[in-house]
N, C-alpha and C. Protein backbone atom coordinates (compact mmCIF):
# COMPACT_ATOMS: atom_id res chain seq x y z
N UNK A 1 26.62 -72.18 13.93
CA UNK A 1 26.74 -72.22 12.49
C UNK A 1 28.20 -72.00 12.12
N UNK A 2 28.35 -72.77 11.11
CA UNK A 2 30.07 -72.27 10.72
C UNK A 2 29.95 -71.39 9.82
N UNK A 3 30.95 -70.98 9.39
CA UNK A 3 31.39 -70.31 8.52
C UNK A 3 31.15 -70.50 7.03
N UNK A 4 31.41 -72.04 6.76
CA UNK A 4 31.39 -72.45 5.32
C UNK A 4 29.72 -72.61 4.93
N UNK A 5 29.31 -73.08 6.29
CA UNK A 5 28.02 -73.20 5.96
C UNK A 5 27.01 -71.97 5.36
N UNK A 6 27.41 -70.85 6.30
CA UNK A 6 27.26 -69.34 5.49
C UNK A 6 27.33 -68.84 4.21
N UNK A 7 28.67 -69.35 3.90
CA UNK A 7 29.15 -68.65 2.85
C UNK A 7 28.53 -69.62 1.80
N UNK A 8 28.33 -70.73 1.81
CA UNK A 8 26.80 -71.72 0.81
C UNK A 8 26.26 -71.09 0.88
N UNK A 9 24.97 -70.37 1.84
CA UNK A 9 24.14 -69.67 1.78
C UNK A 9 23.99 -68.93 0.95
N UNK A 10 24.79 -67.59 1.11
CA UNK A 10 25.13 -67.07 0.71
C UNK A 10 25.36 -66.77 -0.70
N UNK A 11 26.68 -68.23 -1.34
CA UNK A 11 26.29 -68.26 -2.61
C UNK A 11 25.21 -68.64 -3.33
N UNK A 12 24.67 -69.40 -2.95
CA UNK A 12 23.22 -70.27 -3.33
C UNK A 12 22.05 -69.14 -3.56
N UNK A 13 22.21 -68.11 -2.63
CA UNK A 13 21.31 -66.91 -2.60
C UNK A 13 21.66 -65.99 -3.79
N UNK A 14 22.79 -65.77 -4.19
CA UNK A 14 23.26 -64.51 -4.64
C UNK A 14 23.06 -64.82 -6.12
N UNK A 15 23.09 -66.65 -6.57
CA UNK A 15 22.83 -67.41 -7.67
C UNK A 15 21.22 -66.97 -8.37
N UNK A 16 20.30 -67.21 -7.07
CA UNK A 16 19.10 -67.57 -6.99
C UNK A 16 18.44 -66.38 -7.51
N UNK A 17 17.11 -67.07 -8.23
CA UNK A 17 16.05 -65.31 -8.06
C UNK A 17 15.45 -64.69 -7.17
N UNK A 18 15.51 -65.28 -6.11
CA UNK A 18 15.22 -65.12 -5.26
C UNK A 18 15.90 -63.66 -4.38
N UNK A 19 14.99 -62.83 -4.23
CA UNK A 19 15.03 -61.21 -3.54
C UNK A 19 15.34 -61.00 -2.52
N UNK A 20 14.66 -61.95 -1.32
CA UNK A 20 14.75 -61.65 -0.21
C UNK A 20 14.64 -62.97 0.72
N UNK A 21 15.70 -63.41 1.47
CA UNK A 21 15.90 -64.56 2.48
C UNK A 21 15.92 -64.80 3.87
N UNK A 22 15.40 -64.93 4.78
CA UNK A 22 15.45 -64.74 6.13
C UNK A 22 15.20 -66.50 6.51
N UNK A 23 16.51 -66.63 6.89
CA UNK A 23 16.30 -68.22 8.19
C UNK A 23 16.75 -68.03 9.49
N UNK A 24 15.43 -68.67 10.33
CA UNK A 24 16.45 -68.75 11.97
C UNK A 24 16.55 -70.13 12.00
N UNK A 25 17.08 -70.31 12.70
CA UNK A 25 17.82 -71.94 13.48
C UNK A 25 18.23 -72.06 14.82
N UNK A 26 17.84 -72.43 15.49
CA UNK A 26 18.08 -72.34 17.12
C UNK A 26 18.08 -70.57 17.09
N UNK A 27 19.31 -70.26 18.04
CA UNK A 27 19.71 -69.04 18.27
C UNK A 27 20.03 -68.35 17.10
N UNK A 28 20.44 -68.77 16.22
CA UNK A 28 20.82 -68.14 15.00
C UNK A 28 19.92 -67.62 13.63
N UNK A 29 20.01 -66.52 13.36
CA UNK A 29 19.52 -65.67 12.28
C UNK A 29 19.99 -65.19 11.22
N UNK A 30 19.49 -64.87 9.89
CA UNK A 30 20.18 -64.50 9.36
C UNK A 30 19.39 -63.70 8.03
N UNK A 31 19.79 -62.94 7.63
CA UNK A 31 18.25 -61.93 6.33
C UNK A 31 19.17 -61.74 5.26
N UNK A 32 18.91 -61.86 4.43
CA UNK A 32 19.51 -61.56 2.87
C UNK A 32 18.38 -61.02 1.64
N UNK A 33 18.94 -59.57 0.86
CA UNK A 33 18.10 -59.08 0.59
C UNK A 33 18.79 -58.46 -0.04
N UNK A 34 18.71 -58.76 -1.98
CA UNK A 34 19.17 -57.89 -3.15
C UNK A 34 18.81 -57.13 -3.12
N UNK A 35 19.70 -55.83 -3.45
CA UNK A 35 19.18 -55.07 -4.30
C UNK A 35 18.85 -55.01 -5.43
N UNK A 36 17.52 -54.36 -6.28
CA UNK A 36 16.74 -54.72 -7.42
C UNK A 36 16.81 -53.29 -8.27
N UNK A 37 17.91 -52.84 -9.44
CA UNK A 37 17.38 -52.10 -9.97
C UNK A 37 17.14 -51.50 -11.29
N UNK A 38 16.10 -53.07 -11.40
CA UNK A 38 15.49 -53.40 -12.77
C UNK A 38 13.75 -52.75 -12.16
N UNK A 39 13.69 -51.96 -13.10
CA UNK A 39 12.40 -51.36 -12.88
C UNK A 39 11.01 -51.94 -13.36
N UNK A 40 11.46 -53.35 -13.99
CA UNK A 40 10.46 -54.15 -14.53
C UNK A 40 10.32 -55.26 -13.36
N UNK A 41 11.08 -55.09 -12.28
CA UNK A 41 10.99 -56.54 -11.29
C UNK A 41 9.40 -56.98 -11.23
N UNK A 42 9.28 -57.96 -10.91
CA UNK A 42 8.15 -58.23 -11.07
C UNK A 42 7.72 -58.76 -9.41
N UNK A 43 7.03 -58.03 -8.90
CA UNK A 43 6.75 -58.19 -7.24
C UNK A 43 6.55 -59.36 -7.08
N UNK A 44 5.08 -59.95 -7.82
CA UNK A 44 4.23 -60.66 -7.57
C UNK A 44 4.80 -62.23 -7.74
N UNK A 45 5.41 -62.25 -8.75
CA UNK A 45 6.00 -63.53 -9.39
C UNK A 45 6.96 -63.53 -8.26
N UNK A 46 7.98 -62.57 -7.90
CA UNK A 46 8.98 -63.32 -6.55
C UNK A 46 8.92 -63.30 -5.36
N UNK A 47 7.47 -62.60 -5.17
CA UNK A 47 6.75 -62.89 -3.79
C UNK A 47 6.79 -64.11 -3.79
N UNK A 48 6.14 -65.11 -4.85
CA UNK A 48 5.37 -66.30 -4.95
C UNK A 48 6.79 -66.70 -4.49
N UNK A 49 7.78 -66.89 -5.33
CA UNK A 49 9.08 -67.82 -5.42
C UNK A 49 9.08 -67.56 -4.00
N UNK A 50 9.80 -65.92 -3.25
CA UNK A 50 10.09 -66.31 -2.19
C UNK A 50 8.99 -66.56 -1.02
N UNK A 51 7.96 -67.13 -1.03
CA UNK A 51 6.86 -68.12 -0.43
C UNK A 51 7.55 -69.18 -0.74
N UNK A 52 7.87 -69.80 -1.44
CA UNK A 52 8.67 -71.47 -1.44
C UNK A 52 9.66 -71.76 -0.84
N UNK A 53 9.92 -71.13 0.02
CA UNK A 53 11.49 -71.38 0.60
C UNK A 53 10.79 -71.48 1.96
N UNK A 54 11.48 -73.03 2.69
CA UNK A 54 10.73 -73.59 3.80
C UNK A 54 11.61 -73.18 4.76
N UNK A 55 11.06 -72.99 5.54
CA UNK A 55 12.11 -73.03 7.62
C UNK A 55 11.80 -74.02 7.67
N UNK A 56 12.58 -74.00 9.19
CA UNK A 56 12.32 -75.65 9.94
C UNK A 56 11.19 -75.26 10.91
N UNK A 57 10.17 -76.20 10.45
CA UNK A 57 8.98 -75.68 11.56
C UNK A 57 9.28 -76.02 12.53
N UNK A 58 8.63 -75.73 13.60
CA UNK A 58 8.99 -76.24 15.12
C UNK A 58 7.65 -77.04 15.76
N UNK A 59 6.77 -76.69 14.85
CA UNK A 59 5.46 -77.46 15.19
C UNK A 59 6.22 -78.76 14.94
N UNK A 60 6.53 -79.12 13.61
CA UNK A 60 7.38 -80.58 13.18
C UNK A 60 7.99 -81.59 14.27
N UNK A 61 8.70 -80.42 15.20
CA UNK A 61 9.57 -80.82 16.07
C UNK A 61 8.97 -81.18 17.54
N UNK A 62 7.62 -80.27 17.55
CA UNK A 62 6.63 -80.81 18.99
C UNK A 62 6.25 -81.56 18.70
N UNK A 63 5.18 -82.17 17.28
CA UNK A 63 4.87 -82.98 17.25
C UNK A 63 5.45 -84.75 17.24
N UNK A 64 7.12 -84.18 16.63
CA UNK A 64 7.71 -85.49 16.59
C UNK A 64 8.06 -86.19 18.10
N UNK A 65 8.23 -85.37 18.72
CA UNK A 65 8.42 -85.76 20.30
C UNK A 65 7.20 -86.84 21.06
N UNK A 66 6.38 -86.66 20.39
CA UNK A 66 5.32 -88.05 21.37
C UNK A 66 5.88 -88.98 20.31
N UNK A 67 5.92 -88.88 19.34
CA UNK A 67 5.88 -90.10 18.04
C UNK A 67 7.31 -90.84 18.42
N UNK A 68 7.38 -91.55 18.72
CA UNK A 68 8.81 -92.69 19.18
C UNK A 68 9.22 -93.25 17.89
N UNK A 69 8.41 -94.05 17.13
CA UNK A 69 8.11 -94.71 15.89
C UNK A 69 8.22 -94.16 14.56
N UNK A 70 8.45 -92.89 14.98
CA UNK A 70 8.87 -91.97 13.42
C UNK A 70 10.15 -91.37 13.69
N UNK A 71 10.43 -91.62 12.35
CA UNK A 71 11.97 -91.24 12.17
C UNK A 71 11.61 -90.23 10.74
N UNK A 72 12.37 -88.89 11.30
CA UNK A 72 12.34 -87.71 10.46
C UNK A 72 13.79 -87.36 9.58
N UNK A 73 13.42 -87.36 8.38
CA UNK A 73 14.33 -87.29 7.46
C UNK A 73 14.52 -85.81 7.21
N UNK A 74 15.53 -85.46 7.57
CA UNK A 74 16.32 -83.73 7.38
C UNK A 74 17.21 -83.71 5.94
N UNK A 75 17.15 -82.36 5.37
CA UNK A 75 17.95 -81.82 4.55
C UNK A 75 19.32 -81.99 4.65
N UNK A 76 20.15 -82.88 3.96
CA UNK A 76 21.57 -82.76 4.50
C UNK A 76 22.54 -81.82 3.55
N UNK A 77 21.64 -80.81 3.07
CA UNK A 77 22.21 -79.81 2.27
C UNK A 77 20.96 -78.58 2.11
N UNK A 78 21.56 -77.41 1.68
CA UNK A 78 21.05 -76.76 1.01
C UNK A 78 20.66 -76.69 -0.36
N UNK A 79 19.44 -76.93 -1.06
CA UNK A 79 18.83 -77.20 -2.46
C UNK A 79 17.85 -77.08 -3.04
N UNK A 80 17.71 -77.71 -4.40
CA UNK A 80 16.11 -77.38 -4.68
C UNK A 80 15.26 -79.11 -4.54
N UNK A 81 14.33 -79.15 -4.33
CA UNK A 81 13.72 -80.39 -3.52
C UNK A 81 13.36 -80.91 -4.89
N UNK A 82 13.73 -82.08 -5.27
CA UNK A 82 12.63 -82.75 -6.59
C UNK A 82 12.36 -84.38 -6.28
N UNK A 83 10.99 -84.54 -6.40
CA UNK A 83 10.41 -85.27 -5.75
C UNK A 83 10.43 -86.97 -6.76
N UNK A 84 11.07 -86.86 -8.09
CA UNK A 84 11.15 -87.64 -9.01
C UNK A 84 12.42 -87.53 -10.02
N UNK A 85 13.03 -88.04 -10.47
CA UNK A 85 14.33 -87.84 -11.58
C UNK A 85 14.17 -87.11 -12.45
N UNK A 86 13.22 -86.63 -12.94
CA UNK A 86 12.93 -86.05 -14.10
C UNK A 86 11.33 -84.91 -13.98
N UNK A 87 11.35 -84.13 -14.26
CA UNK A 87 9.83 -83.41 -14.45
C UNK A 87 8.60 -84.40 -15.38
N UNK A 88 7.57 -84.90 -14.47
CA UNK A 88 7.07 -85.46 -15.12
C UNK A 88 6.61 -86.98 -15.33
N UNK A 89 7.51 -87.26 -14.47
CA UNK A 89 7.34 -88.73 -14.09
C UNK A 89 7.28 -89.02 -12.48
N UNK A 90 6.76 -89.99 -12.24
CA UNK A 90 6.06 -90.55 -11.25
C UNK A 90 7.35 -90.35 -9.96
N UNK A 91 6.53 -89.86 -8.55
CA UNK A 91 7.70 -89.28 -7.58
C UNK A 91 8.35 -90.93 -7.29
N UNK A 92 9.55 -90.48 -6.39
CA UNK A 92 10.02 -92.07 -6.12
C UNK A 92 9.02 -92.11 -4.86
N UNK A 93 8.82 -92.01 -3.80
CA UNK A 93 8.20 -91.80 -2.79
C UNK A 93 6.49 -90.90 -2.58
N UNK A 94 5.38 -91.12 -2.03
CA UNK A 94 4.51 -90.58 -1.82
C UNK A 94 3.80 -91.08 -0.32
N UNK A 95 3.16 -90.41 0.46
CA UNK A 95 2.46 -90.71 1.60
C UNK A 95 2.07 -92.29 1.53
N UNK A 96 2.11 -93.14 2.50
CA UNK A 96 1.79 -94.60 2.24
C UNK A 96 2.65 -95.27 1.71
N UNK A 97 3.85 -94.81 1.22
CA UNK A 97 4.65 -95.93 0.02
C UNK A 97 6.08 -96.60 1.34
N UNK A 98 5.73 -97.62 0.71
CA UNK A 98 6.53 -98.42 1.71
C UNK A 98 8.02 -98.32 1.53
N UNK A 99 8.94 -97.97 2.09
CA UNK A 99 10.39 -97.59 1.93
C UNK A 99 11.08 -98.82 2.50
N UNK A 100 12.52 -98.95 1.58
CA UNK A 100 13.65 -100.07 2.35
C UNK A 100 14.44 -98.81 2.41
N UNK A 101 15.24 -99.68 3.91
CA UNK A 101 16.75 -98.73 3.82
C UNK A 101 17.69 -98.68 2.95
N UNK A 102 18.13 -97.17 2.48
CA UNK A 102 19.01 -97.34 1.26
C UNK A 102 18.34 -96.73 0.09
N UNK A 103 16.80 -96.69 0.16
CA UNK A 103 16.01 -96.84 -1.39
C UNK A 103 16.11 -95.09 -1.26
N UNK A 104 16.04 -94.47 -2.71
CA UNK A 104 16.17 -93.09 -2.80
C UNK A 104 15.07 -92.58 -2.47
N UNK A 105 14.77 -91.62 -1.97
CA UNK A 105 13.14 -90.74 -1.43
C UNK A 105 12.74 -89.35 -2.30
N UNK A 106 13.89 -88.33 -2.65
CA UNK A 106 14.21 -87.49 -3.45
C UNK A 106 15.21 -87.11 -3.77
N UNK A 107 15.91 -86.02 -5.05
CA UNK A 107 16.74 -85.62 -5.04
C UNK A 107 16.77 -83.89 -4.96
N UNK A 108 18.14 -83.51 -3.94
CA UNK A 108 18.52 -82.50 -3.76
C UNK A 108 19.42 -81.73 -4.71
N UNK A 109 19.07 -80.84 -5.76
CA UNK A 109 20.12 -80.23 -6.35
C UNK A 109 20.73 -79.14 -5.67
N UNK A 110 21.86 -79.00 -5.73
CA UNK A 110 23.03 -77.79 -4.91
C UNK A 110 24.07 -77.92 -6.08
N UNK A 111 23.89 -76.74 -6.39
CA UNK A 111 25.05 -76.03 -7.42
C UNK A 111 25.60 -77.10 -8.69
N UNK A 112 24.09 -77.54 -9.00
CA UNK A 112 24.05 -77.89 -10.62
C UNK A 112 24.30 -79.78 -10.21
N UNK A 113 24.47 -80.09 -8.88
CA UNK A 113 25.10 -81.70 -8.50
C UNK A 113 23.61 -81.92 -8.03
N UNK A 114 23.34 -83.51 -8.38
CA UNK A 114 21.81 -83.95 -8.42
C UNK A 114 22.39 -84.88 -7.42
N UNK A 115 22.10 -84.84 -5.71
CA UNK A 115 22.09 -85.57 -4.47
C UNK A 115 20.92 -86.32 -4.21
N UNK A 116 21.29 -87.90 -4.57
CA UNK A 116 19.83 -88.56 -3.63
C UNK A 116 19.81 -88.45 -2.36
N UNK A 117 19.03 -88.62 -2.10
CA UNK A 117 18.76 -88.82 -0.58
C UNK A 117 18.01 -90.10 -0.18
N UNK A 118 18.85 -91.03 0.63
CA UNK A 118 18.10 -92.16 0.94
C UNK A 118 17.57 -92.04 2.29
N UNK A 119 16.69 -93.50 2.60
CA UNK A 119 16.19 -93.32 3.41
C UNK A 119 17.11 -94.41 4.81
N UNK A 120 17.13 -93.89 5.58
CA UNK A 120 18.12 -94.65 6.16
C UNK A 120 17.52 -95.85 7.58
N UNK A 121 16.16 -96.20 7.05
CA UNK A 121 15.39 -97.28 7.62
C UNK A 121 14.29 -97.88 6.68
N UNK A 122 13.71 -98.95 7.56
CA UNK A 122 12.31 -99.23 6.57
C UNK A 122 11.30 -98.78 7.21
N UNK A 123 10.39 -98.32 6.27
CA UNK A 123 9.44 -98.21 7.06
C UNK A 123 8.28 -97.42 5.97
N UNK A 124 7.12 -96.51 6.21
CA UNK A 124 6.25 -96.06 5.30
C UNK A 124 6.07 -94.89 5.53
N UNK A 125 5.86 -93.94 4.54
CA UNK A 125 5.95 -92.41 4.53
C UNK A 125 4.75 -92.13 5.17
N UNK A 126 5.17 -90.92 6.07
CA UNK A 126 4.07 -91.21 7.07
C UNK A 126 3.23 -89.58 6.65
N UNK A 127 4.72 -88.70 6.33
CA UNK A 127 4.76 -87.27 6.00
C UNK A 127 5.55 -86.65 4.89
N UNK A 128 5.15 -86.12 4.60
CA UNK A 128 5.95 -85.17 3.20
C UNK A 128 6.29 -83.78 3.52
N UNK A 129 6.91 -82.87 4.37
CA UNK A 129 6.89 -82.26 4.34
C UNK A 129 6.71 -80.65 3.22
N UNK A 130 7.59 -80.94 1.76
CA UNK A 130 7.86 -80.24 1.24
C UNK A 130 7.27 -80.80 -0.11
N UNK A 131 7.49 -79.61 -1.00
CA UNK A 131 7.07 -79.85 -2.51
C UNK A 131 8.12 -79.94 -3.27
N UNK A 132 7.86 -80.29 -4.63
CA UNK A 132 8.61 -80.42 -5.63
C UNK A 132 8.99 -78.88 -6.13
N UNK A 133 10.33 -78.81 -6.49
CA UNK A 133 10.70 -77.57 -6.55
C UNK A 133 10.78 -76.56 -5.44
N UNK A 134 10.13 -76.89 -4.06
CA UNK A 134 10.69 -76.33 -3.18
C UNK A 134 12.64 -76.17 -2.92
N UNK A 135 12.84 -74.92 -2.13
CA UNK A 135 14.06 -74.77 -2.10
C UNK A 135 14.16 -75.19 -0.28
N UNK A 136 14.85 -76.17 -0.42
CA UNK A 136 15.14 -76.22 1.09
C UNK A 136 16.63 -76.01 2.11
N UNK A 137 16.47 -75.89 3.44
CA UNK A 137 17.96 -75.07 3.72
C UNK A 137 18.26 -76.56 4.50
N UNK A 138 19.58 -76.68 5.20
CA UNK A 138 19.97 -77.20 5.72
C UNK A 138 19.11 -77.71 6.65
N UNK A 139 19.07 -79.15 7.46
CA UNK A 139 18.06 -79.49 8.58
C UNK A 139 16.93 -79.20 8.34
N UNK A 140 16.40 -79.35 7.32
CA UNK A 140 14.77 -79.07 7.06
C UNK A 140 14.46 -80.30 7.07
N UNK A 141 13.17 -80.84 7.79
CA UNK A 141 12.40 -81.96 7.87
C UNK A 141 11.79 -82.18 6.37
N UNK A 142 11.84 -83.19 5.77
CA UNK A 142 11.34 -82.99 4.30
C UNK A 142 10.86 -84.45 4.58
N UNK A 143 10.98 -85.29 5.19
CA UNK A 143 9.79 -86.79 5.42
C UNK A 143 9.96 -87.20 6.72
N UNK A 144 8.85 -87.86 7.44
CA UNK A 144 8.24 -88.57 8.38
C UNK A 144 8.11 -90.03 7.91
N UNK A 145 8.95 -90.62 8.59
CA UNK A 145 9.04 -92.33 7.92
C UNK A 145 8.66 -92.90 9.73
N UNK A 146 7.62 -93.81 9.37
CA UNK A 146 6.90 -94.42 10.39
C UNK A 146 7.50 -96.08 10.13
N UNK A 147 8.47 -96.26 11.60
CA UNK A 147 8.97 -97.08 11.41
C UNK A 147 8.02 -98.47 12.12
């Protein structure tokens, strides 16, 4: 891990409502954890939030290994996952939808900048990993495109 990549973290965390953060990645670890001392915090509500914040599964990663024919689309940032341009309207992408290379799949927000993310083959969504409004970290699998 570098350095800069950290210190994103880092800020992205310290931004966030989010209480408490723990990612591993290969060998690497890392825990982040405000201190809170607003006596109204509300447990329950940022339990939930921090439940939305994905790792990189590793099941993802056994399973992609027999699959030759799927090509897995990773996080090329740290952000919040939105699955359509706007709240409310129809996602660009869903399980089954047939993709060209180039065509947008979702967008990644990081520090207020709205990042598409294309897809960089053709082929049909095979997997979705993540939700809308999920927060995702770097290298997170967020689609399975079955080429």
């Amino acid at each position: 891990m570098d350095k800069t990549f950290i210190n994103e973290v880092m800020e992205n965390f310290s931004k966030s409502n989010i209480h408490k953060l723990k990612m591993i990645y290969d060998n690497f670890q890392i825990e982040l954890e405000k201190e809170t001392t607003n006596r109204n915090y509300n447990w329950e509500e940022n339990a939930a939030e921090e439940q939305r914040i994905h790792t990189i599964p590793e099941v993802v990663h056994e399973i992609q290994k027999d699959k030759k024919d799927i090509e897995i689309i990773k996080s090329p940032i740290i952000g919040t996952f939105y699955s359509s341009s706007s709240p409310g309207l129809k996602p660009f992408v869903e399980i089954g939808s047939v993709v060209s290379k180039g065509q947008t799949l979702c967008i990644i927000e990081a520090m207020k900048v709205m990042n598409e993310l294309k897809s960089p083959c053709d082929g049909v969504i095979d997997e979705i990993y993540v939700e809308d409004g999920d927060i995702v970290e770097y290298d997170l699998p967020i689609f399975a495109i079955h080429r």
